[in-house]
PDB file of N, CA and C in Angstrom:
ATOM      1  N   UNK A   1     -30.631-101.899  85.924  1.00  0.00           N
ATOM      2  CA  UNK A   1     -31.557-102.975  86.139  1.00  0.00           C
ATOM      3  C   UNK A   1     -31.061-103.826  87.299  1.00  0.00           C
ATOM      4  N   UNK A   2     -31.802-104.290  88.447  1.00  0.00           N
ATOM      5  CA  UNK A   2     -31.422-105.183  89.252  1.00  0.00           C
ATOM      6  C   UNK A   2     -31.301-106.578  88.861  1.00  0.00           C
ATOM      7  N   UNK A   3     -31.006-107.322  89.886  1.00  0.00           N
ATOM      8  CA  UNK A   3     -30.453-108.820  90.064  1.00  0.00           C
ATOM      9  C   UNK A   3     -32.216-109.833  90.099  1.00  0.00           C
ATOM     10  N   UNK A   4     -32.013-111.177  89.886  1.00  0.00           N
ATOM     11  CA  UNK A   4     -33.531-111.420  90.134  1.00  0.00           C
ATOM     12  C   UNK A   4     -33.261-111.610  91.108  1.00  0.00           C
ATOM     13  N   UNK A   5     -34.660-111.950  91.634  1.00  0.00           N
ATOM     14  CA  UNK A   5     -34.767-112.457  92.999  1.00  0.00           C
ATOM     15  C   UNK A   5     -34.167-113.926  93.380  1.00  0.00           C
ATOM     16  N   UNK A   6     -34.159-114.528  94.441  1.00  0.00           N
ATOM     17  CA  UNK A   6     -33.529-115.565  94.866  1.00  0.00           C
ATOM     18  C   UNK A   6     -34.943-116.765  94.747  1.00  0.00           C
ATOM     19  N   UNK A   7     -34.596-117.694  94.384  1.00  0.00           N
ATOM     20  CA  UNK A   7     -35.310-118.681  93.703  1.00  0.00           C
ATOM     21  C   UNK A   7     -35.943-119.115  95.142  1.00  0.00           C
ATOM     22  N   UNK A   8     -36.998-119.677  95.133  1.00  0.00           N
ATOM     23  CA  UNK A   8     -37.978-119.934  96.241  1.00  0.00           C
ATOM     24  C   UNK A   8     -37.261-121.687  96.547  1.00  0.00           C
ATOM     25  N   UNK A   9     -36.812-122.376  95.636  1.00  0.00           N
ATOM     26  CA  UNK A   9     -36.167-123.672  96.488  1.00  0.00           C
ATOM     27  C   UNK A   9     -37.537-124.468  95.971  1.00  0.00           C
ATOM     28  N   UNK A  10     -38.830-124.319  95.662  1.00  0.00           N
ATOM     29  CA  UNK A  10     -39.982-125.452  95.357  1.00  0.00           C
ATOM     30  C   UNK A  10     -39.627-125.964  94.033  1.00  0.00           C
ATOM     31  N   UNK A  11     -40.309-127.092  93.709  1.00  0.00           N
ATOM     32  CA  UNK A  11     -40.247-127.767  92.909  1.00  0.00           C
ATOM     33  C   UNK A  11     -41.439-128.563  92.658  1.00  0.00           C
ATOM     34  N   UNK A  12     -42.087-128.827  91.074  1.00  0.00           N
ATOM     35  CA  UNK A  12     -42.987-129.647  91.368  1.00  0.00           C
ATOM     36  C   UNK A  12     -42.668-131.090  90.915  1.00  0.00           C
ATOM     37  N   UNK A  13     -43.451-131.829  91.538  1.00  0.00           N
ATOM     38  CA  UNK A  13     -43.070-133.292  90.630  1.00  0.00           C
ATOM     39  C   UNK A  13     -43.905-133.523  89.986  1.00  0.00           C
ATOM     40  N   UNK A  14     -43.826-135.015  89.665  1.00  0.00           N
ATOM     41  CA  UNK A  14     -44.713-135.354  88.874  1.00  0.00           C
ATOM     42  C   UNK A  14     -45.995-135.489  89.519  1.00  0.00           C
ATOM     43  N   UNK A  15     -46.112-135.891  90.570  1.00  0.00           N
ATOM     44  CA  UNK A  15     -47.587-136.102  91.425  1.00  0.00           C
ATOM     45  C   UNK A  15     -48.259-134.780  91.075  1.00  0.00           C
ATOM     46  N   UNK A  16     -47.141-133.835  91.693  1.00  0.00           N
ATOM     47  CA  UNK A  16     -47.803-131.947  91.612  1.00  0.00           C
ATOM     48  C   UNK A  16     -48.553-132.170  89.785  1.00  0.00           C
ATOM     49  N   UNK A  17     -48.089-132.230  88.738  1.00  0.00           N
ATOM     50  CA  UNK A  17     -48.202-132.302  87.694  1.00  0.00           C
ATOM     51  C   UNK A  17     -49.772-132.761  86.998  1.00  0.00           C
ATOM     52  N   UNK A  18     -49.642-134.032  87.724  1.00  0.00           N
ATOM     53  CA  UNK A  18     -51.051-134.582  87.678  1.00  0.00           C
ATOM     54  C   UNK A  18     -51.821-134.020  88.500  1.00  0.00           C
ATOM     55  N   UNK A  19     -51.867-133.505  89.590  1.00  0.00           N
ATOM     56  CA  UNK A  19     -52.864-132.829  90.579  1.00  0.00           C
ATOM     57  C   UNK A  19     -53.373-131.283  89.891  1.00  0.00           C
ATOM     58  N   UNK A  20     -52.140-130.579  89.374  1.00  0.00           N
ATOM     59  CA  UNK A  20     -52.652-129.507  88.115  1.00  0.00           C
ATOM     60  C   UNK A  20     -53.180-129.800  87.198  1.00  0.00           C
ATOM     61  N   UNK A  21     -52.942-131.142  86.192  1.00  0.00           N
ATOM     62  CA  UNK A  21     -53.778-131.258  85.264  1.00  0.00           C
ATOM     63  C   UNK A  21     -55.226-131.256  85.783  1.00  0.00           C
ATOM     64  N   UNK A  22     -55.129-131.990  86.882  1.00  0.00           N
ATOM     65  CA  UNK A  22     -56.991-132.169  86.944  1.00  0.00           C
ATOM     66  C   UNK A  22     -57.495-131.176  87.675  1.00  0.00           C
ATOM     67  N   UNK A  23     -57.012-130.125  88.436  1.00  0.00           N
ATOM     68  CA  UNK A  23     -57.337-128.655  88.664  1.00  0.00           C
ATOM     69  C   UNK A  23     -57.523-128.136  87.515  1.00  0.00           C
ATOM     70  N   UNK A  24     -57.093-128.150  86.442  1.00  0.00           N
ATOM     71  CA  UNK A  24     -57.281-127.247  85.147  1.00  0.00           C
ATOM     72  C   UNK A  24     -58.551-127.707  84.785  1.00  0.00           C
ATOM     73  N   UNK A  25     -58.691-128.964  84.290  1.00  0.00           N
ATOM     74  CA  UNK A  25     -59.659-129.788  84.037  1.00  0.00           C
ATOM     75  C   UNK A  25     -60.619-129.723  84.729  1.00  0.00           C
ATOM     76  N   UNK A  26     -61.087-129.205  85.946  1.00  0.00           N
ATOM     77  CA  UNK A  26     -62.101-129.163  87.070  1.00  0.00           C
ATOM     78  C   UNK A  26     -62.530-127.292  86.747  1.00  0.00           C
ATOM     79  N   UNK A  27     -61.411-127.006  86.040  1.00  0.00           N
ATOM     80  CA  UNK A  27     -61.971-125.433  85.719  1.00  0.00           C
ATOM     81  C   UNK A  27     -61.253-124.619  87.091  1.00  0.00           C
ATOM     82  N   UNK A  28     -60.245-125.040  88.045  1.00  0.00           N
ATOM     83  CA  UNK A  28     -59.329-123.972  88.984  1.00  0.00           C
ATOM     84  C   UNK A  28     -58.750-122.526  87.850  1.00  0.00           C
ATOM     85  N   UNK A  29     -58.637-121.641  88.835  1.00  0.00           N
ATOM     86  CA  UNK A  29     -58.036-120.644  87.990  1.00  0.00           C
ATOM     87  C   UNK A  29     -56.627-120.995  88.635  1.00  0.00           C
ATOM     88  N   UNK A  30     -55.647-120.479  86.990  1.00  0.00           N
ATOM     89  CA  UNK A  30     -54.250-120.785  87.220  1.00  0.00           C
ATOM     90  C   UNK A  30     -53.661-120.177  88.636  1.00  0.00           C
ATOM     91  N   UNK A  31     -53.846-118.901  88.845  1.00  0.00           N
ATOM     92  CA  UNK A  31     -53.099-118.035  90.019  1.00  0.00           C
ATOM     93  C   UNK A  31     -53.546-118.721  91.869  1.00  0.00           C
ATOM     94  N   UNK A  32     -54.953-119.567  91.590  1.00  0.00           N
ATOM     95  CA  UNK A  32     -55.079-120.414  93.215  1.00  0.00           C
ATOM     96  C   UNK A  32     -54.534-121.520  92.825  1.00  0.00           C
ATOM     97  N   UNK A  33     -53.939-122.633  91.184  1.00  0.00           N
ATOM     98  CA  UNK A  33     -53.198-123.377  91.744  1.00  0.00           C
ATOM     99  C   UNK A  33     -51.861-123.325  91.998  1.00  0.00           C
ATOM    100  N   UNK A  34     -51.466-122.518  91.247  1.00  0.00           N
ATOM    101  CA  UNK A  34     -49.848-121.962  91.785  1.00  0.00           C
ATOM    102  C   UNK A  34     -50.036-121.196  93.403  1.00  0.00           C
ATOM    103  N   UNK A  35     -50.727-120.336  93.688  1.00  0.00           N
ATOM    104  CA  UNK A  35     -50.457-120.230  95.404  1.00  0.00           C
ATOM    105  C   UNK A  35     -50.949-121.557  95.979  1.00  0.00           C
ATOM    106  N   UNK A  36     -51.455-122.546  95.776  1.00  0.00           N
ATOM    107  CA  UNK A  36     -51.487-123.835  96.189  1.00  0.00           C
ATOM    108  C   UNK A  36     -50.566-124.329  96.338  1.00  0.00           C
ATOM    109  N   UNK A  37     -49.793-124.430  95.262  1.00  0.00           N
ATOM    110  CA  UNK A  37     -48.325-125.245  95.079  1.00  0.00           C
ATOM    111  C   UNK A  37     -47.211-124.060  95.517  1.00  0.00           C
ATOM    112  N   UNK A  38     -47.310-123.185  95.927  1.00  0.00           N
ATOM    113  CA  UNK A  38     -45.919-122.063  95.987  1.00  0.00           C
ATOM    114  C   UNK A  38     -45.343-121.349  94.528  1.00  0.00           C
ATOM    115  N   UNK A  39     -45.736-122.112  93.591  1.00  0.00           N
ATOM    116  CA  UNK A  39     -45.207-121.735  92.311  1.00  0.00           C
ATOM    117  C   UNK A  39     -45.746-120.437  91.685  1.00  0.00           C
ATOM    118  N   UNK A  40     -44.901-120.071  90.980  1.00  0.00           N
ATOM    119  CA  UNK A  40     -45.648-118.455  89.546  1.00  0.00           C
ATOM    120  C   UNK A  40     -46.508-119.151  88.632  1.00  0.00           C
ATOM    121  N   UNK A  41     -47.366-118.869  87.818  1.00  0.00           N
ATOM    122  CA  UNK A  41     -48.372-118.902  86.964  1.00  0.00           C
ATOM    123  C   UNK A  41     -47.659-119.903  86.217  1.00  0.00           C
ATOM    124  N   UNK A  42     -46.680-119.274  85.652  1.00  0.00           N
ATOM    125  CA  UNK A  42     -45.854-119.394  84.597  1.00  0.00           C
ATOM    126  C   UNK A  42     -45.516-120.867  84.624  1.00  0.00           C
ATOM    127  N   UNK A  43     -45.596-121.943  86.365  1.00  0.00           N
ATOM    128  CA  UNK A  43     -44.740-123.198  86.174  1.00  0.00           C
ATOM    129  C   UNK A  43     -46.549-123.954  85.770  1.00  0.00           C
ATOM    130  N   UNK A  44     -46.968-123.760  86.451  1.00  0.00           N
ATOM    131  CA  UNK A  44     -48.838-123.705  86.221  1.00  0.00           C
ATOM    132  C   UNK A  44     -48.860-124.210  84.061  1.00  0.00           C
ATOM    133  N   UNK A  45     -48.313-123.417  83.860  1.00  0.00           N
ATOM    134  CA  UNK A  45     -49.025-122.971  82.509  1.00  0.00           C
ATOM    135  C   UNK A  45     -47.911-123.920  81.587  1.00  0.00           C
ATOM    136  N   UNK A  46     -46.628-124.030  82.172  1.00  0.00           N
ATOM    137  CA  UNK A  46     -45.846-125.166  81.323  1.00  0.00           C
ATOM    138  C   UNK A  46     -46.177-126.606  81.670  1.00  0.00           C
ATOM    139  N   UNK A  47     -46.892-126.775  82.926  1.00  0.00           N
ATOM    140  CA  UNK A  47     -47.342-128.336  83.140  1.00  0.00           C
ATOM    141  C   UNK A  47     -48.389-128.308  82.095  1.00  0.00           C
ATOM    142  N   UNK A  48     -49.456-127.581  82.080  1.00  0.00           N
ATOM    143  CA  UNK A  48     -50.732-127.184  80.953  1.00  0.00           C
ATOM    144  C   UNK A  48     -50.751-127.431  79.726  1.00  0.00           C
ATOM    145  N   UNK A  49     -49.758-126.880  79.414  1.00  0.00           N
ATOM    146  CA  UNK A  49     -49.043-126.708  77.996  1.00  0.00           C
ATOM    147  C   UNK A  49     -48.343-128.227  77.535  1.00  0.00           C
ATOM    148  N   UNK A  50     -47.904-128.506  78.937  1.00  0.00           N
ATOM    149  CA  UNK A  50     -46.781-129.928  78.224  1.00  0.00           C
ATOM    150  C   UNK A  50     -45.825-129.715  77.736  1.00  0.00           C
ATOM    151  N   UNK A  51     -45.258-128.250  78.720  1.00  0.00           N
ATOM    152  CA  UNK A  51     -43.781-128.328  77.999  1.00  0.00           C
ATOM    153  C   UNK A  51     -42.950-128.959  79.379  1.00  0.00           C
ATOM    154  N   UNK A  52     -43.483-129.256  80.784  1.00  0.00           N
ATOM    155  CA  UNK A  52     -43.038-130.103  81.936  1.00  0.00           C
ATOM    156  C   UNK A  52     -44.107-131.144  81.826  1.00  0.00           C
ATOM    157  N   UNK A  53     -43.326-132.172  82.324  1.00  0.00           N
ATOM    158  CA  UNK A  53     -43.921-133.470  82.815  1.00  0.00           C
ATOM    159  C   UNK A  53     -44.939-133.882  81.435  1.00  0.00           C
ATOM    160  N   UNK A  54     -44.800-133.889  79.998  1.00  0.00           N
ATOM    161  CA  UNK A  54     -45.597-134.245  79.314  1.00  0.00           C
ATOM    162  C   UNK A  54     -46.426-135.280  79.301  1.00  0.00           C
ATOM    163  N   UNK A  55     -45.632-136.314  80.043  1.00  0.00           N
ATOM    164  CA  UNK A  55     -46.088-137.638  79.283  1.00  0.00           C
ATOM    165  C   UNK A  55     -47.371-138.040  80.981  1.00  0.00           C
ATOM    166  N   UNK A  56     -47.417-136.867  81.580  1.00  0.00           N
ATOM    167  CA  UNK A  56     -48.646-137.267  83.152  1.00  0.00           C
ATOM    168  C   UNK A  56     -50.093-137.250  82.607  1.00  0.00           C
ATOM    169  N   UNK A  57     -50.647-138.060  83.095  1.00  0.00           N
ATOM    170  CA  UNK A  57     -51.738-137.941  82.680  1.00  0.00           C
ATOM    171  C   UNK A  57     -52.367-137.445  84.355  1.00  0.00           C
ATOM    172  N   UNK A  58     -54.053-136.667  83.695  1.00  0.00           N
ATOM    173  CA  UNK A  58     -54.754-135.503  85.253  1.00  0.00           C
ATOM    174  C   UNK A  58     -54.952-136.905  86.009  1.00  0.00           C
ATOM    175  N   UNK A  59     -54.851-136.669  87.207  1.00  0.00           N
ATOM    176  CA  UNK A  59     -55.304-136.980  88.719  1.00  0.00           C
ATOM    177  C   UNK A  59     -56.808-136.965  88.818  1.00  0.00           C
ATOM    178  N   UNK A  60     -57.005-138.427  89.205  1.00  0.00           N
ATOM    179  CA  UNK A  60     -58.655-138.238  89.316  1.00  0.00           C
ATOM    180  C   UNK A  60     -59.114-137.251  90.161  1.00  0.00           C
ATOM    181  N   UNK A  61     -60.756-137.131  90.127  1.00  0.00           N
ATOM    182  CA  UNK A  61     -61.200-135.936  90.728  1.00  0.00           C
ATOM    183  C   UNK A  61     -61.299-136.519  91.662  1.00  0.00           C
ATOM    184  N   UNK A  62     -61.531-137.261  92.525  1.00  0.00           N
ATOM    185  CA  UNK A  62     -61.305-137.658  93.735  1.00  0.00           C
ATOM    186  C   UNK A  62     -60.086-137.396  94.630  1.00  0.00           C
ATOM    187  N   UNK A  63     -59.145-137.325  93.444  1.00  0.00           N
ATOM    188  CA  UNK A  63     -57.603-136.871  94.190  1.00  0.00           C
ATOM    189  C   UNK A  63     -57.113-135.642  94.628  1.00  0.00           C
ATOM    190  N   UNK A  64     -58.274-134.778  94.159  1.00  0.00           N
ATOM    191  CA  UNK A  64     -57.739-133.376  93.703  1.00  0.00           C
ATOM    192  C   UNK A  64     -58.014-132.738  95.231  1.00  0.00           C
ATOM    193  N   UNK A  65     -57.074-131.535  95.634  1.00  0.00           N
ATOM    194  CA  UNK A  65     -57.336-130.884  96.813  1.00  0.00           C
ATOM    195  C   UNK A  65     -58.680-130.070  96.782  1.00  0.00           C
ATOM    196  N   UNK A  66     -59.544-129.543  97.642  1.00  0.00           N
ATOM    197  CA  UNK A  66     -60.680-129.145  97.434  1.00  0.00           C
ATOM    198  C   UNK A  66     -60.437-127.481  96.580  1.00  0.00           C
ATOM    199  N   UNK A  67     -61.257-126.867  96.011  1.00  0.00           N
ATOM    200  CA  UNK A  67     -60.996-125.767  94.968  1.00  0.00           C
ATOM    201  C   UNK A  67     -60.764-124.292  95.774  1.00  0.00           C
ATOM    202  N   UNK A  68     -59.887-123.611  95.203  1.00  0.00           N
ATOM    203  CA  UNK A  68     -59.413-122.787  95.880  1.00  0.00           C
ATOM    204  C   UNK A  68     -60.601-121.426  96.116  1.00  0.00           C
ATOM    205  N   UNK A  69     -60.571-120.192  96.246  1.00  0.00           N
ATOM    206  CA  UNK A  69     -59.094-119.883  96.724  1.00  0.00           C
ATOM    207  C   UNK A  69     -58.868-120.648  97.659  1.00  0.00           C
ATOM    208  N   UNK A  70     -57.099-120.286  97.835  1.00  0.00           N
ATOM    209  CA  UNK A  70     -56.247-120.881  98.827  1.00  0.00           C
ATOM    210  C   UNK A  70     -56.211-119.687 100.016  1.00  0.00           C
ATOM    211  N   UNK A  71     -55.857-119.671 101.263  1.00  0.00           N
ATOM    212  CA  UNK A  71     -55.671-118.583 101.879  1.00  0.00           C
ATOM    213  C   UNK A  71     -54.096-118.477 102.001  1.00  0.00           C
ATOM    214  N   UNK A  72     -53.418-116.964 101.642  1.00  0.00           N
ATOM    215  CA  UNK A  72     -52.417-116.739 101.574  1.00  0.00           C
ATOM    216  C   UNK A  72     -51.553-116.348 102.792  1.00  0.00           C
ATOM    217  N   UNK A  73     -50.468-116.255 103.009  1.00  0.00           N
ATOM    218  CA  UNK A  73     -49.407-116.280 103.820  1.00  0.00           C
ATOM    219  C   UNK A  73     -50.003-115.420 104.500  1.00  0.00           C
ATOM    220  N   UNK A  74     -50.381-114.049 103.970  1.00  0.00           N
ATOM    221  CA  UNK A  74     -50.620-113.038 104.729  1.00  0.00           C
ATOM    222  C   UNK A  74     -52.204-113.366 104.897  1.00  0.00           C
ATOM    223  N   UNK A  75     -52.881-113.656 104.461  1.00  0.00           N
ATOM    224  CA  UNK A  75     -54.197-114.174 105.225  1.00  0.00           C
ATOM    225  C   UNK A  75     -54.184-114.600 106.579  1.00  0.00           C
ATOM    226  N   UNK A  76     -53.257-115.502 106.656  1.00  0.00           N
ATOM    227  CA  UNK A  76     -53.411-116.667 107.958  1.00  0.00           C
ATOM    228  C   UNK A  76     -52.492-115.447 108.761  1.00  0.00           C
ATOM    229  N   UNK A  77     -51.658-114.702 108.448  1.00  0.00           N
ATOM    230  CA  UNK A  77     -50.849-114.361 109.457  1.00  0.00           C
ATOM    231  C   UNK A  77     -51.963-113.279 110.219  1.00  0.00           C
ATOM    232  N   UNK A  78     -52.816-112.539 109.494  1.00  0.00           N
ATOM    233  CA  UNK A  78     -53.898-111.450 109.536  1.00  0.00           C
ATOM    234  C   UNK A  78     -54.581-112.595 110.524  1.00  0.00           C
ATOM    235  N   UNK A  79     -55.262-113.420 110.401  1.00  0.00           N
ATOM    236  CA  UNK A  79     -56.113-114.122 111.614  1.00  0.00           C
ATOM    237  C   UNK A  79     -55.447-114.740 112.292  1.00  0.00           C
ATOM    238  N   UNK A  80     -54.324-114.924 112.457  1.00  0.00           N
ATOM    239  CA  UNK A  80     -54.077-115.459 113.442  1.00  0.00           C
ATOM    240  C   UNK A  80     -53.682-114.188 114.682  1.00  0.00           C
ATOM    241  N   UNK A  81     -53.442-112.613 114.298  1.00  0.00           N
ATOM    242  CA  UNK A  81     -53.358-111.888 114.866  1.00  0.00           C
ATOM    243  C   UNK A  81     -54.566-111.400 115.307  1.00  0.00           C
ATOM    244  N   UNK A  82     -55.518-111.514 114.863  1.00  0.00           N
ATOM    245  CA  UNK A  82     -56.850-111.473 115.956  1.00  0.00           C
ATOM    246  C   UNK A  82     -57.188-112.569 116.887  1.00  0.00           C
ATOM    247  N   UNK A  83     -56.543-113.410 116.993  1.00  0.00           N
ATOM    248  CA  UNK A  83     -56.966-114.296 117.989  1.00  0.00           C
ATOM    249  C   UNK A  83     -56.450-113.951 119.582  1.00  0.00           C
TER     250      UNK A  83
END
């Protein structure tokens, strides 16, 4: 069995926390707000859950980034090579 991989270095805070609650709440699917934030599903689903940042309450909808999808790393790198 191999080694894991090397940890990506992101982190969310609490702001991130509240900006997921009210993505959930607005009906985002989990996998565009984690490529939103850089994160796996998995950090997505413990803010959700309330096993991180319990005590945040959601981010108004006014606050929220507009709804995904997000375009991915390799998206932008793909158009920017047709230009």
């Amino acid at each position: 069995m191999g080694s894991r991989a090397e940890s990506s270095g992101l982190t969310l805070t609490a702001q991130d926390a509240a900006l997921i609650r009210g993505m959930i709440e607005r009906g985002d699917r989990h996998h565009d707000i984690a490529a939103f934030f850089g994160v796996n599903q998995g950090r997505v689903a413990e803010v959700k859950d309330r096993k991180r940042f319990a005590e945040i309450v959601s981010a108004d909808h006014e606050e929220l980034p507009p709804k995904g999808p997000y375009l991915t790393p390799k998206t932008a790198w793909l158009e920017n090579q047709l230009r």
